[in-house]
Protein backbone atom coordinates (compact mmCIF):
# COMPACT_ATOMS: atom_id res chain seq x y z
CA UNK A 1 75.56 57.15 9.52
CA UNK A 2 73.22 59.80 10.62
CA UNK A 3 70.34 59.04 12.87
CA UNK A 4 67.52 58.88 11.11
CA UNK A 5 63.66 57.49 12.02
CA UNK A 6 60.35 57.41 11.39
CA UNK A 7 57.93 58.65 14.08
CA UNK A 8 54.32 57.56 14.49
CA UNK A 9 52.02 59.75 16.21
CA UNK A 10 48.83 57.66 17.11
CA UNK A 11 45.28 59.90 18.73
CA UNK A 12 44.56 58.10 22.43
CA UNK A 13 41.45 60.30 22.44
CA UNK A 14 40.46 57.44 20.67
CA UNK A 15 40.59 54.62 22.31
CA UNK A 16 41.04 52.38 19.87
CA UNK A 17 41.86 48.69 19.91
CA UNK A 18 45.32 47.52 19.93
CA UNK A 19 44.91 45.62 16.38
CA UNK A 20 43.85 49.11 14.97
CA UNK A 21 45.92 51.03 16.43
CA UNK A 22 48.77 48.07 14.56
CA UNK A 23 46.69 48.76 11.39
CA UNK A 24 46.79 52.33 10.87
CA UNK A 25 50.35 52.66 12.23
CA UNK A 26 51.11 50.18 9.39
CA UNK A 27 48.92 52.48 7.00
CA UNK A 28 50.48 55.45 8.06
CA UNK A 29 54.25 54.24 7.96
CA UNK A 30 53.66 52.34 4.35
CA UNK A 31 51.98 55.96 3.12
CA UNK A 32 54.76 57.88 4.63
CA UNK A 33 57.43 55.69 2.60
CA UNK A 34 55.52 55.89 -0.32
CA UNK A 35 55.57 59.60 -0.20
CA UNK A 36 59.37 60.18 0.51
CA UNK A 37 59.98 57.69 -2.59
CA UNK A 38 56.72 58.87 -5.28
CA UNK A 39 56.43 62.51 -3.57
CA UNK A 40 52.81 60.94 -3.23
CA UNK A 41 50.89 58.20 -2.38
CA UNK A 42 50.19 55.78 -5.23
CA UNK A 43 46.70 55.76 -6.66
CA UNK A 44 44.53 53.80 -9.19
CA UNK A 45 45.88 55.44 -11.72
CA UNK A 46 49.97 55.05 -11.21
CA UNK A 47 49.48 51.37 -11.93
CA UNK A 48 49.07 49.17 -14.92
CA UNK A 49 48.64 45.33 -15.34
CA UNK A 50 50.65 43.50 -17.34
CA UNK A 51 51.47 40.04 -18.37
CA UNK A 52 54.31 39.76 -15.23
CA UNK A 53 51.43 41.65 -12.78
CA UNK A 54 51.65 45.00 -11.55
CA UNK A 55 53.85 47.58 -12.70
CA UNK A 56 53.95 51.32 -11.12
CA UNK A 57 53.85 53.69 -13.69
CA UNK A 58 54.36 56.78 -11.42
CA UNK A 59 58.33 57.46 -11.29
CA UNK A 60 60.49 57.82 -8.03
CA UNK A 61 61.34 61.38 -7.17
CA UNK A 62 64.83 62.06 -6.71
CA UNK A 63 65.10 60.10 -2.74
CA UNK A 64 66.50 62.47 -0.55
CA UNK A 65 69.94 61.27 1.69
CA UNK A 66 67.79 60.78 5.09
CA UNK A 67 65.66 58.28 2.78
CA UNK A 68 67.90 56.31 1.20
CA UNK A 69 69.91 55.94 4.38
CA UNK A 70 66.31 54.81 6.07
CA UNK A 71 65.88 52.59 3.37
CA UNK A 72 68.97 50.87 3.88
CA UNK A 73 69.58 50.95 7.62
CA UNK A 74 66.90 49.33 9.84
CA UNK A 75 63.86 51.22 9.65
CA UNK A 76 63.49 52.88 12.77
CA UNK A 77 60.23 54.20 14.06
CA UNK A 78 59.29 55.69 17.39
CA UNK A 79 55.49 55.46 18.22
CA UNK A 80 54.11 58.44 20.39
CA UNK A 81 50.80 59.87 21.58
CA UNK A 82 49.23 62.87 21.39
CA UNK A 83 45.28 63.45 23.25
CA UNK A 84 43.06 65.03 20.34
CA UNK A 85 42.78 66.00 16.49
CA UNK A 86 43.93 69.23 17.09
CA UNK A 87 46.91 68.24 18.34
CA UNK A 88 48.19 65.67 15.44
CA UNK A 89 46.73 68.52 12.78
CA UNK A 90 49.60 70.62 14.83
CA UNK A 91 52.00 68.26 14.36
CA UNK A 92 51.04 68.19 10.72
CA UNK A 93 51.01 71.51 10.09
CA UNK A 94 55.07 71.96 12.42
CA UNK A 95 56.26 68.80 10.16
CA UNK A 96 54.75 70.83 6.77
CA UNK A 97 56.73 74.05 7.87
CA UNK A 98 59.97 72.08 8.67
CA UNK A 99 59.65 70.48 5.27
CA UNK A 100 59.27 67.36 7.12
CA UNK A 101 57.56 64.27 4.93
CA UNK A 102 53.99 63.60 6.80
CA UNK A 103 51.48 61.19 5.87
CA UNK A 104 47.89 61.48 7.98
CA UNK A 105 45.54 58.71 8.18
CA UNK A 106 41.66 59.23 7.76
CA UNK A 107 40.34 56.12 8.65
CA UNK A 108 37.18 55.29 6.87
CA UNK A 109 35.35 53.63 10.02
CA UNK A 110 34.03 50.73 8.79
CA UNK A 111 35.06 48.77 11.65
CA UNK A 112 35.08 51.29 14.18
CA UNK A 113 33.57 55.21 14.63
CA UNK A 114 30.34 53.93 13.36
CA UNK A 115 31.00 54.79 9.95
CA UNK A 116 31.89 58.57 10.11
CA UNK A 117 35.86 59.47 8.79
CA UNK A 118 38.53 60.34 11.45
CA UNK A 119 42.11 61.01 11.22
CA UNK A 120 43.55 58.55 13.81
CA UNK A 121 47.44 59.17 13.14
CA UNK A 122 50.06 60.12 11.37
CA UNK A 123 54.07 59.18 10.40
CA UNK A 124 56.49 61.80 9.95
CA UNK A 125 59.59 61.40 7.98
CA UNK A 126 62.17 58.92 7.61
CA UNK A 127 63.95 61.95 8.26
CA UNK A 128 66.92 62.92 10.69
CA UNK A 129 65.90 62.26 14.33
CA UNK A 130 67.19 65.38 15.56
CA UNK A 131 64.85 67.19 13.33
CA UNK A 132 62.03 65.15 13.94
CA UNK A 133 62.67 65.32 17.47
CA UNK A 134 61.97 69.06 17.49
CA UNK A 135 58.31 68.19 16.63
CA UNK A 136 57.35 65.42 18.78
CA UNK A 137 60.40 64.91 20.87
CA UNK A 138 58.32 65.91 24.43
CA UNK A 139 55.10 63.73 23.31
CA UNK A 140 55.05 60.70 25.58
CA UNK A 141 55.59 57.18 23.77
CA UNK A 142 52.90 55.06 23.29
């Protein structure tokens, strides 16, 4: 099997609370799947409720290899830092060009920034390490 991961790139600029920091890693890792399986997050609108709950109605794109061998391996993820915005938009913006799958978060500071948006991290992939590792391989883990 290849090595494949997930990496989570988290702002320390921030300084945000350990429980957050859990929080929008989860966000970001949960958004990042759902994009490598929908080719999008999943809005409003791709469900429906039935009589045995919720059904997606949004189909799965066709899963590329690095995904379905995530999927069925042990989900590995690899939390880094990075300093400032500018820095995870340039991680973006690498993992965009590489055709790398990234999901940013925008928090929507209700419970901390006093109430004003900010992108706190982002996941890139699953995808092969060696890859990824071309992106945020020097960025120091978190």
């Amino acid at each position: 099997m290849a090595d494949i991961k997930m990496v989570l790139v988290v702002r320390k600029d921030l300084n945000m609370r350990k429980g957050k920091i859990a929080a929008q890693c989860g966000h970001a890792a949960t958004g990042a799947t759902l994009q490598a399986i929908f080719g999008s997050r999943l809005f409003e609108e791709d469900f429906t409720f039935g009589d045995d709950g919720w059904d997606i109605k949004k189909p799965a794109v066709n899963i590329d290899g690095a995904t379905k061998e995530w999927l069925a391996g042990n989900f590995k993820k690899v939390c880094v830092s990075v300093d400032s915005e500018e820095e995870l938009d340039s991680i973006a913006e690498a993992a965009d060009k590489a055709g790398i799958n990234c999901c940013v978060i925008v928090d929507d500071g209700l419970t901390e920034f006093h109430g004003v948006k900010t992108k706190t991290c982002l996941a890139l992939g699953p995808y092969y390490s060696e890859e990824i590792d071309k992106i945020t391989g020097e960025l120091k883990l978190l």
